[in-house]
PDB file of N, CA and C in Angstrom:
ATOM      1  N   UNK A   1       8.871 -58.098  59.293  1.00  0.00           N
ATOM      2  CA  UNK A   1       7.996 -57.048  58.812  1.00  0.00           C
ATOM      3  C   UNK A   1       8.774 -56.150  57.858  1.00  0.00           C
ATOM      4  N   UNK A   2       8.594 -55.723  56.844  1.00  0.00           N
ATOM      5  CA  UNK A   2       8.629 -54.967  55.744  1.00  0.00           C
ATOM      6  C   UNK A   2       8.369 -53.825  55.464  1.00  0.00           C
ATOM      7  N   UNK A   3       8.915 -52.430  55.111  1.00  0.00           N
ATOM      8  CA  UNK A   3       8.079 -51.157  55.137  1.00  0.00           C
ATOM      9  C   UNK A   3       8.381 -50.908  53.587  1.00  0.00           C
ATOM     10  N   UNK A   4       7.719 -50.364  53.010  1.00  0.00           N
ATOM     11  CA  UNK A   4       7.843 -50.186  52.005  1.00  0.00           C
ATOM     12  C   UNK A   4       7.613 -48.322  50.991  1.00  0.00           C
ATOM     13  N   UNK A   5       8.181 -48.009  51.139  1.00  0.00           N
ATOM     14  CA  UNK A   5       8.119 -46.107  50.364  1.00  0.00           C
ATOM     15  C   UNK A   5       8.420 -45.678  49.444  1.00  0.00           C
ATOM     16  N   UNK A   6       7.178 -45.229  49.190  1.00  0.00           N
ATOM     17  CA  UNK A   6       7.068 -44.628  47.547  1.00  0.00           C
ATOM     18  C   UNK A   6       7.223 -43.206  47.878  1.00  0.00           C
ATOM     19  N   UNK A   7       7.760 -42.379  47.035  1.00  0.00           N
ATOM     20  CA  UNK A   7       7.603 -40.952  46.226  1.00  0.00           C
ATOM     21  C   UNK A   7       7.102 -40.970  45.006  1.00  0.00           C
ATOM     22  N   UNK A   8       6.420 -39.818  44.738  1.00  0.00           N
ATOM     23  CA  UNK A   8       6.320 -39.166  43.425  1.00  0.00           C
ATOM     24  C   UNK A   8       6.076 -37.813  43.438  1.00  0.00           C
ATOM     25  N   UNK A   9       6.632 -37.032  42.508  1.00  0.00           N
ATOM     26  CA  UNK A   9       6.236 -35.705  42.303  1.00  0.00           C
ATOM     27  C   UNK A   9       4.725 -35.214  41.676  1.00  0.00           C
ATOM     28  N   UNK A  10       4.168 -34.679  41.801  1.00  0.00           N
ATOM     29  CA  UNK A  10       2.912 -34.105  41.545  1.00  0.00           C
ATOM     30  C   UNK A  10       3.044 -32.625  41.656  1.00  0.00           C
ATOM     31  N   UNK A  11       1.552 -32.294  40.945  1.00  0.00           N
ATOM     32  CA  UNK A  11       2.062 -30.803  40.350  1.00  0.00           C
ATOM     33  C   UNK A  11       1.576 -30.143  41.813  1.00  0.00           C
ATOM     34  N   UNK A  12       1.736 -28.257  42.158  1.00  0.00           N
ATOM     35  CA  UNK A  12       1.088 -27.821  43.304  1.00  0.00           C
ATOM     36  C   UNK A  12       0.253 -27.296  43.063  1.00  0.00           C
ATOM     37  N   UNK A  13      -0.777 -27.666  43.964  1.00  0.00           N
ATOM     38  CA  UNK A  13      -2.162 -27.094  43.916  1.00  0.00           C
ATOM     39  C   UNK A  13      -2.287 -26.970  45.549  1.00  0.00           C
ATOM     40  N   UNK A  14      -3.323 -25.766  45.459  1.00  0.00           N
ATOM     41  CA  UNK A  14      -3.623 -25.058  46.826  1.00  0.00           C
ATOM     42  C   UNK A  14      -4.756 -25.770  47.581  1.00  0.00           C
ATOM     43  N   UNK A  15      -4.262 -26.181  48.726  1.00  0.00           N
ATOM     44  CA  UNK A  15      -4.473 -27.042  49.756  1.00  0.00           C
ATOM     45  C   UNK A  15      -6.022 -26.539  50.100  1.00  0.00           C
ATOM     46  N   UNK A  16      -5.846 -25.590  51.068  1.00  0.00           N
ATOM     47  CA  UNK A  16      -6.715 -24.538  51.579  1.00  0.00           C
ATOM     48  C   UNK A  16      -6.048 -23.499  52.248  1.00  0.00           C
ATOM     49  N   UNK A  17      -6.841 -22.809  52.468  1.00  0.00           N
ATOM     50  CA  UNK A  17      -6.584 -21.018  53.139  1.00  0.00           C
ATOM     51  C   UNK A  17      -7.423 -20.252  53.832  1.00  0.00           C
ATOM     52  N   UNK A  18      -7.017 -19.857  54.696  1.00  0.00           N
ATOM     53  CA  UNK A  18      -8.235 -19.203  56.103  1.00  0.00           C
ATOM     54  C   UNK A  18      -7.108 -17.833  55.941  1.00  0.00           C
ATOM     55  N   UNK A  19      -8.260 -16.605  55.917  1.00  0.00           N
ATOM     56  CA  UNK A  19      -7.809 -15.434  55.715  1.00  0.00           C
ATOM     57  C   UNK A  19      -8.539 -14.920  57.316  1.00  0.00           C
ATOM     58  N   UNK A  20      -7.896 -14.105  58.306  1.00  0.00           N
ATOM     59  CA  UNK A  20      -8.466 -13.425  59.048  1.00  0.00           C
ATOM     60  C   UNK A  20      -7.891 -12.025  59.404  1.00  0.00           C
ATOM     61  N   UNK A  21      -8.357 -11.109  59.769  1.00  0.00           N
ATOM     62  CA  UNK A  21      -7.975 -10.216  60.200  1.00  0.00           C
ATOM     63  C   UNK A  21      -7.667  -9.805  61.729  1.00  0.00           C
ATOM     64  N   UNK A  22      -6.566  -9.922  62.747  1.00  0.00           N
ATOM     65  CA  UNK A  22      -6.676  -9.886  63.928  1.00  0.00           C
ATOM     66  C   UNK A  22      -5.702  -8.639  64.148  1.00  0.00           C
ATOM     67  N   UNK A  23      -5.968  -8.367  65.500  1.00  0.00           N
ATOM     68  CA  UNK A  23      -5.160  -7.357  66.301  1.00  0.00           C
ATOM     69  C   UNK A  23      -3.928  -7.833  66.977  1.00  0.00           C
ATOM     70  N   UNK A  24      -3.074  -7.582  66.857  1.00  0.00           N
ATOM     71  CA  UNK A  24      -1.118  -7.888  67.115  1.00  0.00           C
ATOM     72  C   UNK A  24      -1.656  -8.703  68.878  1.00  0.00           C
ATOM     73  N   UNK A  25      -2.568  -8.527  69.771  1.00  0.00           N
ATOM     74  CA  UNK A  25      -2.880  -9.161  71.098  1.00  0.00           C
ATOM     75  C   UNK A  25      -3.579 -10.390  70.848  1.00  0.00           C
ATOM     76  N   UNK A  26      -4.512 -10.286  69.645  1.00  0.00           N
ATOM     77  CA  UNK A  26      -5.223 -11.679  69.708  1.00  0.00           C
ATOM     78  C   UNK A  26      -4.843 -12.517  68.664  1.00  0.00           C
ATOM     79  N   UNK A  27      -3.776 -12.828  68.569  1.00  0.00           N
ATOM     80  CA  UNK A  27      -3.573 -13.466  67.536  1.00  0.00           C
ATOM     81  C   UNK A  27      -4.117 -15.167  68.050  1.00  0.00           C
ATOM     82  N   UNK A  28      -3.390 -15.215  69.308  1.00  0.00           N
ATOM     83  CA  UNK A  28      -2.977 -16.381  70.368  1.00  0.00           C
ATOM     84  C   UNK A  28      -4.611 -17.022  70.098  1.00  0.00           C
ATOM     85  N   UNK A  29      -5.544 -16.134  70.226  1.00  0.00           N
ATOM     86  CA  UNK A  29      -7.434 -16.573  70.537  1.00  0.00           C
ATOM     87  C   UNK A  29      -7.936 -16.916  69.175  1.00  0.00           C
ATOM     88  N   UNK A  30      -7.173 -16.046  68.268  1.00  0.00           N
ATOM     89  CA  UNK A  30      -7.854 -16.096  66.580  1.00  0.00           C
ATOM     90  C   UNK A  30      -7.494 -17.272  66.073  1.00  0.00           C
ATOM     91  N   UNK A  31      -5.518 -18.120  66.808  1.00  0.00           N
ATOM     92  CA  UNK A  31      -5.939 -19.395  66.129  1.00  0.00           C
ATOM     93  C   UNK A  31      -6.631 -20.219  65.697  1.00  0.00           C
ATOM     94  N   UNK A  32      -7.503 -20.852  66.860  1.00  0.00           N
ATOM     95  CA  UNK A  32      -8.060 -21.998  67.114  1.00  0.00           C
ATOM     96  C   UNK A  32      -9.084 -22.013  66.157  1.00  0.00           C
ATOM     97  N   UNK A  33      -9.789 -21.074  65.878  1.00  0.00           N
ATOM     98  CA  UNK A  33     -11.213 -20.663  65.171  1.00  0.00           C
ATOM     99  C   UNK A  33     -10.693 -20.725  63.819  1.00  0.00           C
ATOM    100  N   UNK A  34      -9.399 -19.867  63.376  1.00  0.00           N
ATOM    101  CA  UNK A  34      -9.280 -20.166  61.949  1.00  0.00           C
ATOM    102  C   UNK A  34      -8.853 -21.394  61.352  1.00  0.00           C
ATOM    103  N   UNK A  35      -8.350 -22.441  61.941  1.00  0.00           N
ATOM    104  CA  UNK A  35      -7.792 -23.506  62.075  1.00  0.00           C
ATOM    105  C   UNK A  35      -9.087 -24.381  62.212  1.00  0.00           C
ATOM    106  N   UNK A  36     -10.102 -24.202  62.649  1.00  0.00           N
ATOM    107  CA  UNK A  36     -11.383 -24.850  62.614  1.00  0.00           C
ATOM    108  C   UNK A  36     -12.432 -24.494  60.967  1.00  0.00           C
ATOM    109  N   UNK A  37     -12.053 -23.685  60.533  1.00  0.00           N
ATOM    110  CA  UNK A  37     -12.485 -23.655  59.555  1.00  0.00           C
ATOM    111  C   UNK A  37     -12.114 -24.020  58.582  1.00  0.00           C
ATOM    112  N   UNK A  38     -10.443 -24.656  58.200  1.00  0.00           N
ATOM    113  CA  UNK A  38      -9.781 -25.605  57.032  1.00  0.00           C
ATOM    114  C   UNK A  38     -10.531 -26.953  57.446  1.00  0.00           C
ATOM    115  N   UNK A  39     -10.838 -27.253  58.481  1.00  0.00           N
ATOM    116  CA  UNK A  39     -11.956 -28.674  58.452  1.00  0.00           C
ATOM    117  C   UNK A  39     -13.230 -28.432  58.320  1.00  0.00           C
ATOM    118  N   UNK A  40     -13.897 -27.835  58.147  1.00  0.00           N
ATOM    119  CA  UNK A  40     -15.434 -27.410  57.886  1.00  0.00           C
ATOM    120  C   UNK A  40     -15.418 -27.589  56.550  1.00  0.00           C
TER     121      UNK A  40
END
């Protein structure tokens, strides 16, 4: 069996981005939800 790997450079472009606003306690709860919205 054989593996075979390529590179190339490509230019950067912005992936996605989830902006939220939380309180220093909930950060831990605010993950999950903002992290659900880069797949939506």
């Amino acid at each position: 069996m054989s593996l075979t790997v390529s590179t190339r450079t490509v230019a950067a472009m912005k992936l996605t981005a989830v902006r939220r606003q939380v309180a220093i306690g909930g950060v831990g709860t605010a993950w999950r939800p903002a992290l659900d919205k880069v797949w939506d």
